[in-house]
N, C-alpha and C. Protein backbone atom coordinates (compact mmCIF):
# COMPACT_ATOMS: atom_id res chain seq x y z
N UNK A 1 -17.86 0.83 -4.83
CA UNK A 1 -16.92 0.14 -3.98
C UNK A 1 -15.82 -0.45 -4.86
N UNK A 2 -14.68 0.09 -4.66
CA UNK A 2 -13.34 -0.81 -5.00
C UNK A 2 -12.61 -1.41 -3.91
N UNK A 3 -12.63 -2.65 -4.75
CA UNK A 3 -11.89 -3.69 -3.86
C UNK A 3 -10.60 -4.36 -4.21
N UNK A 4 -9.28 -4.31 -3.65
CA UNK A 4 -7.97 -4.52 -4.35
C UNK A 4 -7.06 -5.37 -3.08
N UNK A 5 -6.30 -5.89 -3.76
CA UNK A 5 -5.66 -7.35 -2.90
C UNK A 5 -4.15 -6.83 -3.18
N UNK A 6 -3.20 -6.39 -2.27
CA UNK A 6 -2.08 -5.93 -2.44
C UNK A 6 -1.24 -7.46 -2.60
N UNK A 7 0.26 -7.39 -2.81
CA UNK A 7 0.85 -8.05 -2.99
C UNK A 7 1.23 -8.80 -1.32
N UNK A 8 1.19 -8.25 -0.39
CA UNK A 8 1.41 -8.51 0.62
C UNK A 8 0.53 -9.44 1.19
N UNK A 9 -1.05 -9.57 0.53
CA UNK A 9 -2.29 -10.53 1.31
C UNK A 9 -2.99 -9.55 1.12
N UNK A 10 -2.79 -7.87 1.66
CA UNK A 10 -3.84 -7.06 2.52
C UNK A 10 -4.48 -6.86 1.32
N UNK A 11 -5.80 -7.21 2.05
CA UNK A 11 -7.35 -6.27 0.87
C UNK A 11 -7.84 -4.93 1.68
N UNK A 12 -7.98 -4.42 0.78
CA UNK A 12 -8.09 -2.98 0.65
C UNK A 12 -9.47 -2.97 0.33
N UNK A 13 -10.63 -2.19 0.76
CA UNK A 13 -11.59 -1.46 0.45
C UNK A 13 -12.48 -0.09 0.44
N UNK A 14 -12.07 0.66 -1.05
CA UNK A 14 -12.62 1.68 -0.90
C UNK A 14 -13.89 2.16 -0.94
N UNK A 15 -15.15 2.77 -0.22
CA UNK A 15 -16.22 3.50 -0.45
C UNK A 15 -15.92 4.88 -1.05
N UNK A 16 -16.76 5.22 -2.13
CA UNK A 16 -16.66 6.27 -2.68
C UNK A 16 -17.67 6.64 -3.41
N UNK A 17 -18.00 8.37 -3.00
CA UNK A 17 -19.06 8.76 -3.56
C UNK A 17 -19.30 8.95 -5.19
N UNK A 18 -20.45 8.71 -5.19
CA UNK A 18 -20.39 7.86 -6.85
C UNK A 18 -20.54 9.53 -7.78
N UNK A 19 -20.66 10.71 -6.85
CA UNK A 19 -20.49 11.90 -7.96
C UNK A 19 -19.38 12.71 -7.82
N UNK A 20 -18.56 12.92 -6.48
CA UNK A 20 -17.32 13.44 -6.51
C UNK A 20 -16.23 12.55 -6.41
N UNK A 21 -16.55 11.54 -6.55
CA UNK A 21 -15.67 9.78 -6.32
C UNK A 21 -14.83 10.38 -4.62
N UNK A 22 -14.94 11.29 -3.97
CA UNK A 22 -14.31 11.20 -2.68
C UNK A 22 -14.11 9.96 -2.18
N UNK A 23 -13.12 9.79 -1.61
CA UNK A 23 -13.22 8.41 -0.25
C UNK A 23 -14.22 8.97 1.07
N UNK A 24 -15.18 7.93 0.89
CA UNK A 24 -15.62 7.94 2.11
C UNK A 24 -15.41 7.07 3.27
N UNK A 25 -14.68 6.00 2.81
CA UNK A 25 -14.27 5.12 4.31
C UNK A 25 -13.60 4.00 2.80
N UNK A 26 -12.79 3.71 4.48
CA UNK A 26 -11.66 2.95 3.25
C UNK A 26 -11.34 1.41 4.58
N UNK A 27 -11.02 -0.08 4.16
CA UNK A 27 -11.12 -0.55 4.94
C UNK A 27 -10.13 -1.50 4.81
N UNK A 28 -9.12 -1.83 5.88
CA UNK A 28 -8.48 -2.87 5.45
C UNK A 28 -7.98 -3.82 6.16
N UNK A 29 -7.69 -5.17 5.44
CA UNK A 29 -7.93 -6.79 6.32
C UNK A 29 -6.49 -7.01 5.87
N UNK A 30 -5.91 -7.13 6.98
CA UNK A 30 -4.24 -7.55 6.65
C UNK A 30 -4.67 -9.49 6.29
N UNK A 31 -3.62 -9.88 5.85
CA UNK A 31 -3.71 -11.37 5.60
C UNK A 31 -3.84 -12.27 6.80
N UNK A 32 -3.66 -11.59 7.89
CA UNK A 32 -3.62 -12.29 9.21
C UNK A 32 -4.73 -11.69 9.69
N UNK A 33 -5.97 -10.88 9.47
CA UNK A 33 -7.28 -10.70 9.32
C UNK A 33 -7.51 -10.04 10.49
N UNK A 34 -6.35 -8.92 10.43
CA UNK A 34 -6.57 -7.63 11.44
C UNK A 34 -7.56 -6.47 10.23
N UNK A 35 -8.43 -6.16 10.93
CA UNK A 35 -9.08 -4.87 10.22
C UNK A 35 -8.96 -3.32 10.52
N UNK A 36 -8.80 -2.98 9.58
CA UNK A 36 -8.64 -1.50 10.58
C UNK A 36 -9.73 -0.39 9.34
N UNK A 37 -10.35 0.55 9.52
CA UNK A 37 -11.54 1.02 9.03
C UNK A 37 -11.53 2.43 9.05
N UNK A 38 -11.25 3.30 8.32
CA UNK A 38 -11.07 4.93 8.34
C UNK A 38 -11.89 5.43 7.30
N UNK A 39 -12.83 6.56 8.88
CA UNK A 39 -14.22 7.36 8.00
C UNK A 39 -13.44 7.85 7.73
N UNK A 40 -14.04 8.64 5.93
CA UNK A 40 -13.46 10.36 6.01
C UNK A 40 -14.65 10.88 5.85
N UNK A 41 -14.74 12.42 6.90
CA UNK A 41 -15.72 12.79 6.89
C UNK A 41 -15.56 14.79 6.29
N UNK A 42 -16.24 15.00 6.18
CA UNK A 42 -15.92 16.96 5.76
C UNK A 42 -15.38 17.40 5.39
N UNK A 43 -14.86 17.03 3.93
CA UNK A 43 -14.56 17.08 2.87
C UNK A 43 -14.24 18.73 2.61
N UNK A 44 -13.20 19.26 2.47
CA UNK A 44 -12.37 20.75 1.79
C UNK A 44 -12.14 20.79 0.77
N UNK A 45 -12.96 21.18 -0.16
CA UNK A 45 -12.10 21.34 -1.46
C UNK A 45 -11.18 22.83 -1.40
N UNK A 46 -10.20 22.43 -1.72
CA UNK A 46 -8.45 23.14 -2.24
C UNK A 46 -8.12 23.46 -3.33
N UNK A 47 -8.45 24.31 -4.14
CA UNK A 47 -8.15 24.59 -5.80
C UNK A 47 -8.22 23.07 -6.47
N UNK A 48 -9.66 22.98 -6.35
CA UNK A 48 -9.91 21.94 -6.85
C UNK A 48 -9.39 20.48 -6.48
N UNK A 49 -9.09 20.23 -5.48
CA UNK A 49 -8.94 18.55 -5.01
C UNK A 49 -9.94 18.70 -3.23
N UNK A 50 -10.20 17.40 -3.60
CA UNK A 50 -10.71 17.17 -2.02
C UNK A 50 -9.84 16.66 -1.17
N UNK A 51 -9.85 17.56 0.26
CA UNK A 51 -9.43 16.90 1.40
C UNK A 51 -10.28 16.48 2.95
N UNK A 52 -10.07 15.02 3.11
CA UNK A 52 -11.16 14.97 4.11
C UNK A 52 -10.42 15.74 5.63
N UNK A 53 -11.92 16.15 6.45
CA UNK A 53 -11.46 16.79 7.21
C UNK A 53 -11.66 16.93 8.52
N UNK A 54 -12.30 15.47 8.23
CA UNK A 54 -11.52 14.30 10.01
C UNK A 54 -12.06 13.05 8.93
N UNK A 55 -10.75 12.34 9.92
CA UNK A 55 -10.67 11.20 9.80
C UNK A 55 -10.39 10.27 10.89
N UNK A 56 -11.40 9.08 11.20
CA UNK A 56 -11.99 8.21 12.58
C UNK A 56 -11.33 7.23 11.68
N UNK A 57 -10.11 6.48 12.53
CA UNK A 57 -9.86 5.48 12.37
C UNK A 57 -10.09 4.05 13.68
N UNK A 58 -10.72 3.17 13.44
CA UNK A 58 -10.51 2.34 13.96
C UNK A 58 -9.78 1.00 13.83
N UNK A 59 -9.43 0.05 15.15
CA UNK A 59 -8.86 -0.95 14.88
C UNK A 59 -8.90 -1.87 16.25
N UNK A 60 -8.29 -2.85 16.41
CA UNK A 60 -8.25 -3.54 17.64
C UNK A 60 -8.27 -3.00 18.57
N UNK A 61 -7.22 -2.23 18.39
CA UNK A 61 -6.22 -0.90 19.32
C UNK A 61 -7.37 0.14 20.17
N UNK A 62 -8.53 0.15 19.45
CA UNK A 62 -9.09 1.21 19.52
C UNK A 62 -9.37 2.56 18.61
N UNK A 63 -10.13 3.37 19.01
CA UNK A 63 -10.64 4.60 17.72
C UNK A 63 -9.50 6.14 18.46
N UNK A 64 -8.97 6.50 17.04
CA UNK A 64 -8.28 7.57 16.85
C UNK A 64 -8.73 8.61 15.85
N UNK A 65 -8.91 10.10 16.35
CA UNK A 65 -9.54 11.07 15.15
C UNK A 65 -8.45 11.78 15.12
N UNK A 66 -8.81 12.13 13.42
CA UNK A 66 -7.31 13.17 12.46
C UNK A 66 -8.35 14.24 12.37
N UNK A 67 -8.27 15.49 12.88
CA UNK A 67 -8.90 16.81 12.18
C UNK A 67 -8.01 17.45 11.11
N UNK A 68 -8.34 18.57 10.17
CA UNK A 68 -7.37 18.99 9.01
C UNK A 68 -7.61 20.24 9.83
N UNK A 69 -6.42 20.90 10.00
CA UNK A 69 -6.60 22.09 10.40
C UNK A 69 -6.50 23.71 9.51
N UNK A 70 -5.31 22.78 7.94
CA UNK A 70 -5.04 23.85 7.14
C UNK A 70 -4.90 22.99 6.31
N UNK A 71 -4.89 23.62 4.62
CA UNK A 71 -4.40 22.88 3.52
C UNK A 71 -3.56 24.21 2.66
N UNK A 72 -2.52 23.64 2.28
CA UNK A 72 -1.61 24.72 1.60
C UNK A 72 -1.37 23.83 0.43
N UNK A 73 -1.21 25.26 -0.62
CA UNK A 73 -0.94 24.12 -2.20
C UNK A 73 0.11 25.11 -2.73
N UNK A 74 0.87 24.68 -3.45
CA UNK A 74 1.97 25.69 -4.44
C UNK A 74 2.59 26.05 -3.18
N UNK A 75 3.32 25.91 -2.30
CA UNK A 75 3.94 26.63 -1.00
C UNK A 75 5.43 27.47 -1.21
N UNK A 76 5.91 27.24 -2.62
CA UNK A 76 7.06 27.15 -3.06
C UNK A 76 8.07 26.23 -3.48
N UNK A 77 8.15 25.26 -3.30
CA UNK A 77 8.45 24.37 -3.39
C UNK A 77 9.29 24.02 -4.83
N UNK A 78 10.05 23.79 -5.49
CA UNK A 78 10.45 24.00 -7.07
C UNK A 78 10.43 23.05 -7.64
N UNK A 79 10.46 23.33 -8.76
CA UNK A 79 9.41 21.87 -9.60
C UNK A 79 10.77 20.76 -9.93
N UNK A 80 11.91 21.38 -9.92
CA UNK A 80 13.04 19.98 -9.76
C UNK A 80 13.55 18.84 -8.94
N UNK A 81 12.34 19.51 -7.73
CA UNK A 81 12.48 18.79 -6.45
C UNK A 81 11.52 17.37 -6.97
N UNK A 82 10.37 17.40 -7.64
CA UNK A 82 9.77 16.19 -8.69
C UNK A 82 10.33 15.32 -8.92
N UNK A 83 11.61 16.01 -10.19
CA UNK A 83 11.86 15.12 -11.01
C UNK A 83 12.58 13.98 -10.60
N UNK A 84 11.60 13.17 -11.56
CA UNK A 84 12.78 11.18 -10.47
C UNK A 84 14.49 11.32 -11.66
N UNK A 85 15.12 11.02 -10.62
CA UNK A 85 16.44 10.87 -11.34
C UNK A 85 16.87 10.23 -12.07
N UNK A 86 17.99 10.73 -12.95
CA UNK A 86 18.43 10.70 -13.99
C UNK A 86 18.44 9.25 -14.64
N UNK A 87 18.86 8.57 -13.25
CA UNK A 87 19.48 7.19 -13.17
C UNK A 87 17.42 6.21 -13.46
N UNK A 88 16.80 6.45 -13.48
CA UNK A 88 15.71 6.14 -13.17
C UNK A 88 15.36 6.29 -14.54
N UNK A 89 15.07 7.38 -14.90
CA UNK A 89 14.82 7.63 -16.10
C UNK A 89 15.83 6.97 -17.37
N UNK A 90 16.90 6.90 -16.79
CA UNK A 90 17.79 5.85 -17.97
C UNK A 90 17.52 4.34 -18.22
N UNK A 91 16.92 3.36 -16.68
CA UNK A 91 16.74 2.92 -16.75
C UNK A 91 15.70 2.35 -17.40
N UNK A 92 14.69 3.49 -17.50
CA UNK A 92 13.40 3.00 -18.06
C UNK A 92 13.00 3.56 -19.48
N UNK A 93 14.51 3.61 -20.21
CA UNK A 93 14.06 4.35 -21.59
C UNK A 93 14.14 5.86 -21.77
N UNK A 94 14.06 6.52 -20.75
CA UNK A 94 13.23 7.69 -20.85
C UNK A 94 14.82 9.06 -21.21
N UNK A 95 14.66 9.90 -21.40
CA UNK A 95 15.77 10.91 -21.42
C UNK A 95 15.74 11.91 -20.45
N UNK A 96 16.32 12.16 -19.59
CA UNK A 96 16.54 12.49 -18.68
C UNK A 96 17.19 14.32 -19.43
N UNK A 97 16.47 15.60 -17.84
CA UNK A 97 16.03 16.59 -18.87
C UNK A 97 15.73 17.07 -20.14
N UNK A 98 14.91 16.15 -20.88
CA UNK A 98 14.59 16.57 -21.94
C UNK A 98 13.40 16.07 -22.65
């Protein structure tokens, strides 16, 4: 179990399996001590990463399910579309293409 306190108030809590570290339910208490609680359940591995493959969220509101219907990786996409800009990278030291 990891447990983390954002800057905002909200605590965050993750369950996770202690041999593929997956999320298995993740839980969180806004500072005004709304909770809201999302299983992940059926797990896809994708060239190697896991994706869960429903996810039951609950909350005040009531319970909502996410099914995964597809996972696509490398789709085309080009690798300059990444890079953080120039201006970013100047700022922080860094050299920009290179």
């Amino acid at each position: 179990v990891i447990r983390v306190t954002l800057p905002s108030g909200h605590i965050k809590t993750y369950w996770l399996d202690q041999r593929s570290m997956r999320e298995l339910r993740v839980v969180e208490v806004t500072a005004e001590g709304q909770t809201t609680t999302i299983d992940l359940e059926g797990h896809i591995r994708e060239q190697g990463i896991w994706f869960p493959g429903i996810q039951r969220q609950r909350d005040a509101t009531g319970e909502s399910l996410l099914e995964l219907v597809d996972v696509q990786i490398n789709i085309g996409l080009l690798p300059g579309l990444f890079d953080p800009p120039a201006e970013l990278l100047k700022n922080m030291g860094g050299n920009a293409g290179k």
